[in-house]
C-alpha atoms as a PDB file:
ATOM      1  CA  UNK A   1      62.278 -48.008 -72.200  1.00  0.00           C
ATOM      2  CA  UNK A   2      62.889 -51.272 -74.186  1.00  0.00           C
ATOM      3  CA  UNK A   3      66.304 -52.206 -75.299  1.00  0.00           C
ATOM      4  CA  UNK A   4      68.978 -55.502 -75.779  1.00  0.00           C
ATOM      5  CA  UNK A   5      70.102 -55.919 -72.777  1.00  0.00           C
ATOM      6  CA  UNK A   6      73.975 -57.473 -72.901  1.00  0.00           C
ATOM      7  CA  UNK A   7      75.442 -59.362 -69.326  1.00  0.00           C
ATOM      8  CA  UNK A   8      77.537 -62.574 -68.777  1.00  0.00           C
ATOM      9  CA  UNK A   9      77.223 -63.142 -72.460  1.00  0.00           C
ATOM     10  CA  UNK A  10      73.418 -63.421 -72.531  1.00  0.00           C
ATOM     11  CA  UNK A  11      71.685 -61.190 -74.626  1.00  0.00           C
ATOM     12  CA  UNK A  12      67.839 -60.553 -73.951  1.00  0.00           C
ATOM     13  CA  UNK A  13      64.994 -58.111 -74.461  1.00  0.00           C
ATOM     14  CA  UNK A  14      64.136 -55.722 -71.531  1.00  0.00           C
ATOM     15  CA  UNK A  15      61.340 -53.382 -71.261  1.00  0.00           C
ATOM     16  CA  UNK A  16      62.355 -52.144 -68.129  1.00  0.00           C
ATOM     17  CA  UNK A  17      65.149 -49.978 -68.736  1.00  0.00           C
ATOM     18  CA  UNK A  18      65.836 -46.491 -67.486  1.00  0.00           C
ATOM     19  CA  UNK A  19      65.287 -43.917 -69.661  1.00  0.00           C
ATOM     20  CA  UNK A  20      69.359 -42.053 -69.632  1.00  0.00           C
ATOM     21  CA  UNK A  21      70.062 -39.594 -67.250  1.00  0.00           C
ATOM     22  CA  UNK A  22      71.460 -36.452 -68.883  1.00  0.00           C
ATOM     23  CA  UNK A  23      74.698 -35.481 -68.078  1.00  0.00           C
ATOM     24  CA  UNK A  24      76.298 -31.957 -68.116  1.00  0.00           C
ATOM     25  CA  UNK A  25      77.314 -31.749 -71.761  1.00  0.00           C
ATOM     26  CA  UNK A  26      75.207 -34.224 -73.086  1.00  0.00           C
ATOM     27  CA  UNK A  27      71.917 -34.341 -75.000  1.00  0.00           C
ATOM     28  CA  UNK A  28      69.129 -37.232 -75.071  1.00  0.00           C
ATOM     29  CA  UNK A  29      68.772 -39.037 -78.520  1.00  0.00           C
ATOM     30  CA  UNK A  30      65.570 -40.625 -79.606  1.00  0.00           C
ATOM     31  CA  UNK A  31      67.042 -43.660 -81.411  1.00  0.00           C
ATOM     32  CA  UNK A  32      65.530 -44.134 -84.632  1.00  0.00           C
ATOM     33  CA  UNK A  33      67.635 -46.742 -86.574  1.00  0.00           C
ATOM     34  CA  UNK A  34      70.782 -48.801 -85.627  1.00  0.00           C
ATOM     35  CA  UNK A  35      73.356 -51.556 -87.523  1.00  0.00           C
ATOM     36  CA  UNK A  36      74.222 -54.814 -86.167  1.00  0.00           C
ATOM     37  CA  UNK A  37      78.374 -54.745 -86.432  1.00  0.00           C
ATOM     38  CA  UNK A  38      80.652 -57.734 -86.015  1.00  0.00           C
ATOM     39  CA  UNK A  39      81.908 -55.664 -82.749  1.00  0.00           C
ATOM     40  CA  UNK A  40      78.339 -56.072 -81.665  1.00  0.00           C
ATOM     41  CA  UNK A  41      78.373 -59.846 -82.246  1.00  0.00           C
ATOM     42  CA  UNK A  42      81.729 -60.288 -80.272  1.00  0.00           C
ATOM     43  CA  UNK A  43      80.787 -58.983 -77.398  1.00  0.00           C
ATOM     44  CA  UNK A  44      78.027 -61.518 -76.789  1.00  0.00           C
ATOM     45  CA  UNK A  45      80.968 -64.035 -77.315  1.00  0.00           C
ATOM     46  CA  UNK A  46      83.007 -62.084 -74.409  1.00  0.00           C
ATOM     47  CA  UNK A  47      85.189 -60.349 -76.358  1.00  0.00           C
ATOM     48  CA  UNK A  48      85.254 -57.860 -74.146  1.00  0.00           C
ATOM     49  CA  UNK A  49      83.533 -57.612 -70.947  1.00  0.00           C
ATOM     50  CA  UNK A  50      80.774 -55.340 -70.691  1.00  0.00           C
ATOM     51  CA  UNK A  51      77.276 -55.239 -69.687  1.00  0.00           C
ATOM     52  CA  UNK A  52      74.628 -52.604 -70.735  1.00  0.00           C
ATOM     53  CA  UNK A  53      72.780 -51.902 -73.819  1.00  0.00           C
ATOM     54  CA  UNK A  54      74.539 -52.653 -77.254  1.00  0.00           C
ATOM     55  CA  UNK A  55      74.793 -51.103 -80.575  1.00  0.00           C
ATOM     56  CA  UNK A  56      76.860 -48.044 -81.866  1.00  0.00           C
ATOM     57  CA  UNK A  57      75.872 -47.592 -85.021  1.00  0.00           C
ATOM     58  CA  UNK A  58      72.974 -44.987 -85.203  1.00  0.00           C
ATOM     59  CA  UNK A  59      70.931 -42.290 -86.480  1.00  0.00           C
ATOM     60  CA  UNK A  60      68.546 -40.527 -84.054  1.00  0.00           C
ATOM     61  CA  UNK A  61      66.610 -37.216 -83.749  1.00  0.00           C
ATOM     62  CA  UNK A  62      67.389 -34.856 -80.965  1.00  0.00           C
ATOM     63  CA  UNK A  63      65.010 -34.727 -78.015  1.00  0.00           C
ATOM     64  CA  UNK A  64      67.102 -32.652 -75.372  1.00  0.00           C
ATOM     65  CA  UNK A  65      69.696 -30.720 -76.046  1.00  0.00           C
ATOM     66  CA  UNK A  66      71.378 -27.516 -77.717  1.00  0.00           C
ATOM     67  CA  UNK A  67      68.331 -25.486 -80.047  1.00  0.00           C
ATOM     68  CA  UNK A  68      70.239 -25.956 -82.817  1.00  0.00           C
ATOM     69  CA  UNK A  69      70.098 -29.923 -82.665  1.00  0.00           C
ATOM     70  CA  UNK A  70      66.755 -30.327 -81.168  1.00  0.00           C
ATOM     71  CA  UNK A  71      64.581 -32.278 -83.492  1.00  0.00           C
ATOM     72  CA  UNK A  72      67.628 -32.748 -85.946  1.00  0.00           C
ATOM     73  CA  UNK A  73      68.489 -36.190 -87.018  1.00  0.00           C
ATOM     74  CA  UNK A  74      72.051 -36.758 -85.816  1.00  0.00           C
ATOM     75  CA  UNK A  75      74.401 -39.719 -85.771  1.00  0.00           C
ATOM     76  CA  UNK A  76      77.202 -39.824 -83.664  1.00  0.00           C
ATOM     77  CA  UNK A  77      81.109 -40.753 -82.602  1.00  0.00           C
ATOM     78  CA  UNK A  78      81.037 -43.183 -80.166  1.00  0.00           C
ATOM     79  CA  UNK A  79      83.901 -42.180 -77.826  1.00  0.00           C
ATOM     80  CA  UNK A  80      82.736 -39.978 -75.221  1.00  0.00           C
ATOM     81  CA  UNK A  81      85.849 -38.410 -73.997  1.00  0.00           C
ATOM     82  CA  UNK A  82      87.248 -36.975 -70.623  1.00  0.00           C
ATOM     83  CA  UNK A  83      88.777 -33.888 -71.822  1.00  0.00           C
ATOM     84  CA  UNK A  84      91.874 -33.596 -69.394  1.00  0.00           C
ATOM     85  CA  UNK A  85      94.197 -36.543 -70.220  1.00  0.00           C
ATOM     86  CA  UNK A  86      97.147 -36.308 -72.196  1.00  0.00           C
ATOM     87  CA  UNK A  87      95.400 -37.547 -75.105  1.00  0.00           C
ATOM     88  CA  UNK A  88      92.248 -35.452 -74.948  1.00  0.00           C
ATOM     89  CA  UNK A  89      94.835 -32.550 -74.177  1.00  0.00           C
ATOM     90  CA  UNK A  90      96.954 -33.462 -77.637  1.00  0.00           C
ATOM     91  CA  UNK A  91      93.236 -33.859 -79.441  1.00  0.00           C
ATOM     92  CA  UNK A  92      93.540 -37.699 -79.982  1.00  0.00           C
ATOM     93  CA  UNK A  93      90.252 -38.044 -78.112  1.00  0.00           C
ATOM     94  CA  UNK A  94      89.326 -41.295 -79.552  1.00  0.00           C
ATOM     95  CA  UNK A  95      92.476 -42.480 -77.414  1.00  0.00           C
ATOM     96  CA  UNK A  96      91.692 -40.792 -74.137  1.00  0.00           C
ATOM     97  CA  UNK A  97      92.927 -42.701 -71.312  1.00  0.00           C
ATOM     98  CA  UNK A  98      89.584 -42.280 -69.364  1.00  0.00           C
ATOM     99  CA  UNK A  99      86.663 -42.880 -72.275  1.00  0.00           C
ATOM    100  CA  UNK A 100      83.336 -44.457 -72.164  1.00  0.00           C
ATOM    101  CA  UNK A 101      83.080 -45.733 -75.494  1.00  0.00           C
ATOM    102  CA  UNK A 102      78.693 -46.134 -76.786  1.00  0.00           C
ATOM    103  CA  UNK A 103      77.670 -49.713 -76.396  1.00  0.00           C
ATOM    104  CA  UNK A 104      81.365 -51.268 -75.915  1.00  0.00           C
ATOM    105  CA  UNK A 105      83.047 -49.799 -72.478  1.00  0.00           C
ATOM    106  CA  UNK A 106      80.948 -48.098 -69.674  1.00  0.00           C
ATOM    107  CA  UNK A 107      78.382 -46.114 -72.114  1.00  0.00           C
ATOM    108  CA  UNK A 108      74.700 -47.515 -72.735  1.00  0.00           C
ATOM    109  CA  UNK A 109      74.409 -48.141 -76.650  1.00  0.00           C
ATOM    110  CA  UNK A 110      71.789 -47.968 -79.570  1.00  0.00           C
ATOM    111  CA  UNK A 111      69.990 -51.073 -79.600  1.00  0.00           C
ATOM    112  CA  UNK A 112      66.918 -49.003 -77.255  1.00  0.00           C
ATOM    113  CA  UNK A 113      64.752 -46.697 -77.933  1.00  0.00           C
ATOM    114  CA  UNK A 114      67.127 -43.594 -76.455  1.00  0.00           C
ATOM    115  CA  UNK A 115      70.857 -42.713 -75.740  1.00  0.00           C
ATOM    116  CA  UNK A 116      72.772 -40.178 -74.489  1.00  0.00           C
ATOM    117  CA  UNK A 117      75.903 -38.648 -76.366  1.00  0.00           C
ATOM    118  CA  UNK A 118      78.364 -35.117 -75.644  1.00  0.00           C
ATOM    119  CA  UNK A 119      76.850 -32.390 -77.795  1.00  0.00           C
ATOM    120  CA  UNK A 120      80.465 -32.224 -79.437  1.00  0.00           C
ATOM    121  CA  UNK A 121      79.906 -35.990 -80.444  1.00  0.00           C
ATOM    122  CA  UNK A 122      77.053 -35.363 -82.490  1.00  0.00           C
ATOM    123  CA  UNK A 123      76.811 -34.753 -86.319  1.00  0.00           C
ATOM    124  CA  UNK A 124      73.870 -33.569 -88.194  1.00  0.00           C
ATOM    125  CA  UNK A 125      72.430 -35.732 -91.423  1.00  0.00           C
ATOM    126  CA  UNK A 126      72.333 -34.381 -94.207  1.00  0.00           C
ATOM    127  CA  UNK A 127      69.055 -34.149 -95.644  1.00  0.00           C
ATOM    128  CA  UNK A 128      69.675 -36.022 -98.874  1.00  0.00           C
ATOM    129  CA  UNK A 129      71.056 -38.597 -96.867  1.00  0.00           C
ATOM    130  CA  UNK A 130      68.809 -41.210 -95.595  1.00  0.00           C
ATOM    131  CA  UNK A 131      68.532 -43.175 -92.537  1.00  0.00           C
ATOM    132  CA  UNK A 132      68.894 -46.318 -93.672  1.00  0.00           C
ATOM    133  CA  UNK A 133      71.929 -45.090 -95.546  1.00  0.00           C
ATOM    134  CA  UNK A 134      73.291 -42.532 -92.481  1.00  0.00           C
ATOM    135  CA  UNK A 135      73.498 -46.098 -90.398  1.00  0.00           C
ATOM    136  CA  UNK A 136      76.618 -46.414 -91.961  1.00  0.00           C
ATOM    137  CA  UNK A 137      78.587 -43.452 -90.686  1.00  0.00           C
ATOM    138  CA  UNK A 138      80.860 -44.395 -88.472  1.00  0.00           C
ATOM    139  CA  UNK A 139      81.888 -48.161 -89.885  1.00  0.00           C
ATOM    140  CA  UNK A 140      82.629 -45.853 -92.911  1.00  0.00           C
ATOM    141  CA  UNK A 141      84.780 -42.985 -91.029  1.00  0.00           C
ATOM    142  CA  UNK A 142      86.256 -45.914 -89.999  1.00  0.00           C
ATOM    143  CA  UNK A 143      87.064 -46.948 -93.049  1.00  0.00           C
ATOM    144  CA  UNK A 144      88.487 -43.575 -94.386  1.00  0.00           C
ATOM    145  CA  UNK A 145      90.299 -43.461 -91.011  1.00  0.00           C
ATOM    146  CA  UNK A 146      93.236 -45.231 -93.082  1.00  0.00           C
ATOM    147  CA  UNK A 147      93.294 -42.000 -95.895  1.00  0.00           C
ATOM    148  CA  UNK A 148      94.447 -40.089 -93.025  1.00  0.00           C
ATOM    149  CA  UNK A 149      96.935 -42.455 -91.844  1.00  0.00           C
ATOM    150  CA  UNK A 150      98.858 -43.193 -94.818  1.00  0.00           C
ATOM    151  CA  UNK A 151      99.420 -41.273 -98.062  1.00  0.00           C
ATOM    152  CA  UNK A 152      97.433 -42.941-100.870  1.00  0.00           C
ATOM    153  CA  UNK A 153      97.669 -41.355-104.401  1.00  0.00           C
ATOM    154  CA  UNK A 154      96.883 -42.168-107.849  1.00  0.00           C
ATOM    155  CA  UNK A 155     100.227 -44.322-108.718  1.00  0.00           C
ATOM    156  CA  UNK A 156      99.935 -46.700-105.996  1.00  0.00           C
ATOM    157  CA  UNK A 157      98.576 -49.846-106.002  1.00  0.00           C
ATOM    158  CA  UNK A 158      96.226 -50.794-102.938  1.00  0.00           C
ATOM    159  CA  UNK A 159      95.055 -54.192-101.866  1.00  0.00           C
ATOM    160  CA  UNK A 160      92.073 -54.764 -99.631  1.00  0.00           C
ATOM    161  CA  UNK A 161      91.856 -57.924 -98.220  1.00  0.00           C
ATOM    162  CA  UNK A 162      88.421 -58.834 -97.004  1.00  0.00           C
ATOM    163  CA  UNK A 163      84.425 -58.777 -98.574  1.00  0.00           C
ATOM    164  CA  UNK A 164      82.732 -58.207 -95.222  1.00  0.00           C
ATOM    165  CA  UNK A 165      81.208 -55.544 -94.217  1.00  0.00           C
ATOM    166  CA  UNK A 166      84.147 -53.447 -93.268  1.00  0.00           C
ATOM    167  CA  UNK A 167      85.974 -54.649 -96.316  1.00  0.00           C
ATOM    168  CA  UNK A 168      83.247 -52.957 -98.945  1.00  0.00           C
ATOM    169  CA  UNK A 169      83.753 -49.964 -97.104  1.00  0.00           C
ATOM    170  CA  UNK A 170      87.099 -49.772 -97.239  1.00  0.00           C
ATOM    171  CA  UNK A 171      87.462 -50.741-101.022  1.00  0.00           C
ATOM    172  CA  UNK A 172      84.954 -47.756-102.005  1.00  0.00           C
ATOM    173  CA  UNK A 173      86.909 -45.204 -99.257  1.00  0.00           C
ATOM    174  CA  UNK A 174      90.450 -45.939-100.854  1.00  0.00           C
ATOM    175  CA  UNK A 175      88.599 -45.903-104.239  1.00  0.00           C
ATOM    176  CA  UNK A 176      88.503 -42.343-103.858  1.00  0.00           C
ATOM    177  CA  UNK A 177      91.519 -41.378-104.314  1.00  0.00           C
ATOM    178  CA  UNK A 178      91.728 -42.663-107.680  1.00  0.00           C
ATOM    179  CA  UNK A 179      94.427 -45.284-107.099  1.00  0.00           C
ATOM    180  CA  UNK A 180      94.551 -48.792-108.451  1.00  0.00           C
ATOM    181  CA  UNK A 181      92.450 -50.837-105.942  1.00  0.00           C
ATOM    182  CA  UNK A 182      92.394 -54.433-106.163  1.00  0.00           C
ATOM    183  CA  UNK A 183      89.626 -55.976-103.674  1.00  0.00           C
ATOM    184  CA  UNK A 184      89.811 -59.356-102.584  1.00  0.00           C
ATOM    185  CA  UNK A 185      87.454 -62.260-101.212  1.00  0.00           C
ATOM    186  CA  UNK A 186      85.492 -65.767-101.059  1.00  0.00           C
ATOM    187  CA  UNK A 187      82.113 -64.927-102.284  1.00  0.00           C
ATOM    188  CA  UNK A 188      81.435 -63.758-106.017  1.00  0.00           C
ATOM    189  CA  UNK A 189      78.065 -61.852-104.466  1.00  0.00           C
ATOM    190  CA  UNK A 190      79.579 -59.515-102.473  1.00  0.00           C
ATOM    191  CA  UNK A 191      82.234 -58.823-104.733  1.00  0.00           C
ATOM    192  CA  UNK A 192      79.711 -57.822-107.360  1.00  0.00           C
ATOM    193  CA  UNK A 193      79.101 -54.978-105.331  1.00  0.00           C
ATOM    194  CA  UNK A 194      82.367 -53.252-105.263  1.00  0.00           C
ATOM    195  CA  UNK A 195      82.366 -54.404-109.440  1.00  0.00           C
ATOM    196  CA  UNK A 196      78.766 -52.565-109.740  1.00  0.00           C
ATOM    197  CA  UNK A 197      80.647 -49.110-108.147  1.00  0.00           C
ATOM    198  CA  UNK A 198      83.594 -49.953-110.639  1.00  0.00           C
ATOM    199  CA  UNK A 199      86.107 -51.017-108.041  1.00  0.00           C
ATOM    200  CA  UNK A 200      88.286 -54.586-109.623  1.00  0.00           C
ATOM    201  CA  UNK A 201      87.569 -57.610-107.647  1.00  0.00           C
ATOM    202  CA  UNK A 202      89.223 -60.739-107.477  1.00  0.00           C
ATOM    203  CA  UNK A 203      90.314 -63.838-105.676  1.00  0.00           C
ATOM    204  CA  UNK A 204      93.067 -64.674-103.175  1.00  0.00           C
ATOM    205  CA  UNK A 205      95.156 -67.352-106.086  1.00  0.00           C
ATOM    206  CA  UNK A 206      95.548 -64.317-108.779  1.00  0.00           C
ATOM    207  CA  UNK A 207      97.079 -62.342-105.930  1.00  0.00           C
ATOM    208  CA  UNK A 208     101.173 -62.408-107.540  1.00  0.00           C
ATOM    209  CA  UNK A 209     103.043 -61.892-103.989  1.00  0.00           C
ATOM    210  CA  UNK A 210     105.394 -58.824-103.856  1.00  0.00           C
ATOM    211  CA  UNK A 211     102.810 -56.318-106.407  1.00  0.00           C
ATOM    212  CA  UNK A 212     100.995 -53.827-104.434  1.00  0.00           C
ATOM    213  CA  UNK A 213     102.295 -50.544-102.549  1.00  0.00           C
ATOM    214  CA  UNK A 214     100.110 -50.985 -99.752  1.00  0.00           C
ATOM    215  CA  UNK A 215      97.409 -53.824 -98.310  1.00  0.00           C
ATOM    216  CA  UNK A 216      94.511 -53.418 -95.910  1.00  0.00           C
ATOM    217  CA  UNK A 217      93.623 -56.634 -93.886  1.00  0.00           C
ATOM    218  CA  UNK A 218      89.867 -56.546 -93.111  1.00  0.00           C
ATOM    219  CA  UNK A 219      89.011 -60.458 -92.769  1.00  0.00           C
ATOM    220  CA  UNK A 220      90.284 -60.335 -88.953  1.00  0.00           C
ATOM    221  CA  UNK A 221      91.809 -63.985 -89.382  1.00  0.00           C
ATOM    222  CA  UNK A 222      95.526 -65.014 -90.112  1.00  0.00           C
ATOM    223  CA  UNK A 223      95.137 -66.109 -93.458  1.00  0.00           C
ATOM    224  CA  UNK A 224      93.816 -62.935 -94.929  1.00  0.00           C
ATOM    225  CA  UNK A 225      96.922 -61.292 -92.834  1.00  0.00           C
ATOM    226  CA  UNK A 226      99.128 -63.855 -94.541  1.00  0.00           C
ATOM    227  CA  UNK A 227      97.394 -62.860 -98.263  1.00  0.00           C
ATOM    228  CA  UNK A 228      97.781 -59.416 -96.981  1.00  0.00           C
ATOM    229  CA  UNK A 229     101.897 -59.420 -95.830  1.00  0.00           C
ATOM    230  CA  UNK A 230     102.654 -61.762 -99.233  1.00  0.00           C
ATOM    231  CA  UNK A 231     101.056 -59.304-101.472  1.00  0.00           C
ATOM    232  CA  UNK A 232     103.101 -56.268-100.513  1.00  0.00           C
ATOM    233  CA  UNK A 233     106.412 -55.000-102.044  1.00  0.00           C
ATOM    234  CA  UNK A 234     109.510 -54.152-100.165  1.00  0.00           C
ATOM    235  CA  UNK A 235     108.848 -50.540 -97.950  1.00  0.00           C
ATOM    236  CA  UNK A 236     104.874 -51.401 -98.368  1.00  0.00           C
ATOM    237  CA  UNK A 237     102.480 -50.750 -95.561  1.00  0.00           C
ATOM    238  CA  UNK A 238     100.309 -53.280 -93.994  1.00  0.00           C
ATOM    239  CA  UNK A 239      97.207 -51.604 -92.568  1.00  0.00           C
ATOM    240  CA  UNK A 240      95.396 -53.898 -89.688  1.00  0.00           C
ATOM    241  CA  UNK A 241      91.912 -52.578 -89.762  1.00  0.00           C
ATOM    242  CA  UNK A 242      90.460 -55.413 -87.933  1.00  0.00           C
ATOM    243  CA  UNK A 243      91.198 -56.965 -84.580  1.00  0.00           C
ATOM    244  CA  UNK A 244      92.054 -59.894 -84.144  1.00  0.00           C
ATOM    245  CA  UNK A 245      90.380 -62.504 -81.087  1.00  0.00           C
ATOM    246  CA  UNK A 246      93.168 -64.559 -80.836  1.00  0.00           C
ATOM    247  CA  UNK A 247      96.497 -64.947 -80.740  1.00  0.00           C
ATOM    248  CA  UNK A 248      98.517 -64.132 -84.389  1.00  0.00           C
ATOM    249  CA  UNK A 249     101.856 -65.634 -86.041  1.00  0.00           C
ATOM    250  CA  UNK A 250     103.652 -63.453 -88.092  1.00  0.00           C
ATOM    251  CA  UNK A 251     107.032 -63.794 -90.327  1.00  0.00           C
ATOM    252  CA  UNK A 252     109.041 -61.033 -88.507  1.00  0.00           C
ATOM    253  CA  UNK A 253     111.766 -61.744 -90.734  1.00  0.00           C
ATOM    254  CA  UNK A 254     110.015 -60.588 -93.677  1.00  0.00           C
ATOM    255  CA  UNK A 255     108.919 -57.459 -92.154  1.00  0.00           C
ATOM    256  CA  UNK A 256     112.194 -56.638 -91.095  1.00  0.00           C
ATOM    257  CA  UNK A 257     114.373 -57.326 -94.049  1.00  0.00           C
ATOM    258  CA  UNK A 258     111.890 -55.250 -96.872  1.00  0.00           C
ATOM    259  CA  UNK A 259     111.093 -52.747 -93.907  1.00  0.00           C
ATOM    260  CA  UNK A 260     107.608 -53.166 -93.864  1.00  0.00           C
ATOM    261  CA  UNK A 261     105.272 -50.560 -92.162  1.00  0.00           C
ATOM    262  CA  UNK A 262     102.661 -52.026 -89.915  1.00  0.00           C
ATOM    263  CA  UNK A 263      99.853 -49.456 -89.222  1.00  0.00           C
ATOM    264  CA  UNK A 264      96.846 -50.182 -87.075  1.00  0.00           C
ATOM    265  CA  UNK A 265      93.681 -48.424 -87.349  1.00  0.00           C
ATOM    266  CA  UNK A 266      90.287 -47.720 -86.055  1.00  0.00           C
ATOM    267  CA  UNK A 267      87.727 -44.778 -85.489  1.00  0.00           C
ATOM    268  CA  UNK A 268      87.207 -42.174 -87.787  1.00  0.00           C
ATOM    269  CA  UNK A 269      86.131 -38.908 -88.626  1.00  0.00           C
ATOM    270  CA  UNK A 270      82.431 -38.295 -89.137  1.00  0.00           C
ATOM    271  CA  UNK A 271      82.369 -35.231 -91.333  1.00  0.00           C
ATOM    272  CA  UNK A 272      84.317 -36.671 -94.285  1.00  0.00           C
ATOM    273  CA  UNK A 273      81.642 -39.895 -94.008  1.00  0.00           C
ATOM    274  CA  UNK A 274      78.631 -37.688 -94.018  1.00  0.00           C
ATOM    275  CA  UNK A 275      80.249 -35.768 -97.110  1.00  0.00           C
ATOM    276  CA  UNK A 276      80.828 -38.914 -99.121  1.00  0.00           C
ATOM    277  CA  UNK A 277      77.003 -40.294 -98.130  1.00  0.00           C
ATOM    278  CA  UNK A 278      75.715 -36.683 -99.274  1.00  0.00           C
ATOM    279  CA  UNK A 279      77.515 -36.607-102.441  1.00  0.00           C
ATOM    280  CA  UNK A 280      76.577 -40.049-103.443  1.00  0.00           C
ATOM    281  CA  UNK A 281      79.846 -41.587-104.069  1.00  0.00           C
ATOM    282  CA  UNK A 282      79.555 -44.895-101.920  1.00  0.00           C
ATOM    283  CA  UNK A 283      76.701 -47.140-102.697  1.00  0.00           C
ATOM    284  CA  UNK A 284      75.954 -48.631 -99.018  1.00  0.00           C
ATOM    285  CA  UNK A 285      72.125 -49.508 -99.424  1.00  0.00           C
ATOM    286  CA  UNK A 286      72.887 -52.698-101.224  1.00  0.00           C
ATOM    287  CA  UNK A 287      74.874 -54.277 -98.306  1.00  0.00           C
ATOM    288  CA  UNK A 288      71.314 -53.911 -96.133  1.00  0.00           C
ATOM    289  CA  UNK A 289      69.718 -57.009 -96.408  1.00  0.00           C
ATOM    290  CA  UNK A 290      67.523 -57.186 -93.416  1.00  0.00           C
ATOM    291  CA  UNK A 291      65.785 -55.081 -91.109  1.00  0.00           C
ATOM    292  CA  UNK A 292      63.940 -55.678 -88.006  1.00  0.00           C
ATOM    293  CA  UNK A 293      61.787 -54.293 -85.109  1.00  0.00           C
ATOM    294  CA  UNK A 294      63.397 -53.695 -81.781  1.00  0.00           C
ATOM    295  CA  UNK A 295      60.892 -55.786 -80.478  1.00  0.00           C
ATOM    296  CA  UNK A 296      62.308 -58.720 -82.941  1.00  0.00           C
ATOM    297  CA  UNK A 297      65.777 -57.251 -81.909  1.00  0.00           C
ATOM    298  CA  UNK A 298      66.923 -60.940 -80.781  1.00  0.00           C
ATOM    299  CA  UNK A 299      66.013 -62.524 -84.034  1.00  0.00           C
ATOM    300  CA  UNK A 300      68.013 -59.010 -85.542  1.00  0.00           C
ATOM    301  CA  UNK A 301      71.349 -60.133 -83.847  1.00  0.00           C
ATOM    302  CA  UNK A 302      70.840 -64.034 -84.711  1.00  0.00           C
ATOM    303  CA  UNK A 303      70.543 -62.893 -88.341  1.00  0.00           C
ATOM    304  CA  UNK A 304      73.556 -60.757 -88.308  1.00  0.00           C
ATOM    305  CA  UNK A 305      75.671 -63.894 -86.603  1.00  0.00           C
ATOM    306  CA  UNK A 306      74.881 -66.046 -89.731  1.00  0.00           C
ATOM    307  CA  UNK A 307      77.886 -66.828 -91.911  1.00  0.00           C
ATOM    308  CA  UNK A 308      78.035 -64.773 -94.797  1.00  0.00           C
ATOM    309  CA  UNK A 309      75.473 -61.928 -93.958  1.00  0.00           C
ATOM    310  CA  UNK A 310      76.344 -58.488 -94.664  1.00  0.00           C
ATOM    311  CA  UNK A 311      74.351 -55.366 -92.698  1.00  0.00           C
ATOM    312  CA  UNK A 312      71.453 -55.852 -90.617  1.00  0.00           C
ATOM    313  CA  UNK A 313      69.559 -52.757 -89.129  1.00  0.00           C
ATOM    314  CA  UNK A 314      67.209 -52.083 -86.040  1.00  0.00           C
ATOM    315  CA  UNK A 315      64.273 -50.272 -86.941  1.00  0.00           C
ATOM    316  CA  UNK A 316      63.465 -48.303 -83.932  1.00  0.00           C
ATOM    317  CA  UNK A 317      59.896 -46.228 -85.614  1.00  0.00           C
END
């Protein structure tokens, strides 16, 4: 099969891949779209070192598997899961101690024409849904990953620092609960999109330090944890949603003394995505603004990597 082929940072186009073995458990997923994600982009800069296909985010039809999926188009969680650690035993499987995770640890990804997932991992799409738009499942169960980390009502006031990719998710996820959400960022165009789904935007200077409940850091770089710690109110809660490749400095001091609550977080439920998506209330097509062929799957990639680009996709059909 063809597919991006990721090892010792070099990233190329093979058309001599192995078609997946399934495993006991597993089915065989004809790959029919996929989103380039910053995770995506890092590992070509060794973030991490793996070597294999890349790509997590998907949507695919069912070619072998359960009757009930076959055929089905399905997107998936990407953590494929032991079962018998501690943490698969206490059903925090996204933390088991033994996991292949798709296209980032020991699991061929979505940038080829098929994958293999568990059965359990799999999710059908909706039918009002549509592909393009079902590419974004899992960056936004990511994003409402934090609504079931930290209590979020009406009368608090939320910061989200960040107008990437994973920062207009989050804005529009937290949005749903009705709070006061403030989003933050450098570039007035992608800020118009959270102001189109009528979420306030605004800019780092009108940020008055010590005036929000909670803040979500989604720029992945010091200074929007800086904006992000400065903005928050004694007993706030910082949520990290992005990693960070290098070292950080933090004022410990400051998080000590107004007891501030430091929450990381990461993967996310799929069904509460899906339901969101179906119901229409995130507006996700806007942030596509390229698509490519597999077979243009380098250029993809390059695209994704420039400065300021939101979501690129992989057009598998």
């Amino acid at each position: 099969m063809n597919g991006l082929w990721l090892h010792d940072r070099t990233l190329s186009l093979r058309h001599d891949l192995p078609k997946p073995e399934i495993k006991s458990g597993e089915a065989l997923v004809k790959v029919l779209r996929a989103g380039v994600c910053n995770t995506d982009l890092e590992l070509t800069r060794g973030y991490y070192p793996y070597s294999g296909v890349l790509g997590h985010e998907f949507v695919g039809v069912v070619q072998t598997g359960p009757k009930e999926l076959l055929n089905q188009r399905v997107v998936g969680e990407i953590n494929a899961s032991c079962g018998v650690c501690e943490f698969c035993q206490r059903e925090i499987k996204n933390h088991c101690l033994d996991r292949t995770v798709l296209g980032i640890v020991n699991r061929n990804g979505a940038f080829a024409e098929y994958l293999t997932l568990p059965i359990e991992n799999l999710y059908v799409v909706p039918d009002q849904v549509t592909t393009d738009a079902a590419t974004f499942t899992e960056p936004l169960a990511a994003a409402l990953q934090i609504l079931s980390q930290v209590e979020i009502t009406k009368n608090h006031r939320v910061l989200v620092v960040g107008d990437g990719k994973l920062g207009l998710l989050v804005a529009q996820a937290i949005a749903t609960t009705g709070c006061e959400v403030l989003a933050i960022g450098r570039h007035e165009d992608k800020l118009q999109l959270l102001k189109n789904c009528g979420i306030n935007v605004g800019f780092a200077h009108q940020i008055k330090s010590a005036s929000f409940d909670i803040a979500v850091e989604c720029t992945g770089n010091p200074e929007g944890f800086a904006i992000a710690l400065a903005a928050l109110r004694s007993r706030g809660t910082l949520v990290l949603k992005s990693t960070y490749a290098g070292a950080l400095t933090l004022d410990a001091a400051r998080i000590v003394v107004d007891e501030i609550k430091l929450v990381g977080s990461r993967c996310g439920a799929f069904t509460p995505a899906l339901e969101l998506l179906a119901a229409g209330k995130v507006c996700v097509l806007p942030m596509v603004q390229a698509k490519f062929g597999l077979g243009d799957g380098l250029a993809a990639i390059d695209r994704a990597a420039q400065k300021g680009t939101l979501k690129v996709l992989i057009d598998m059909e």
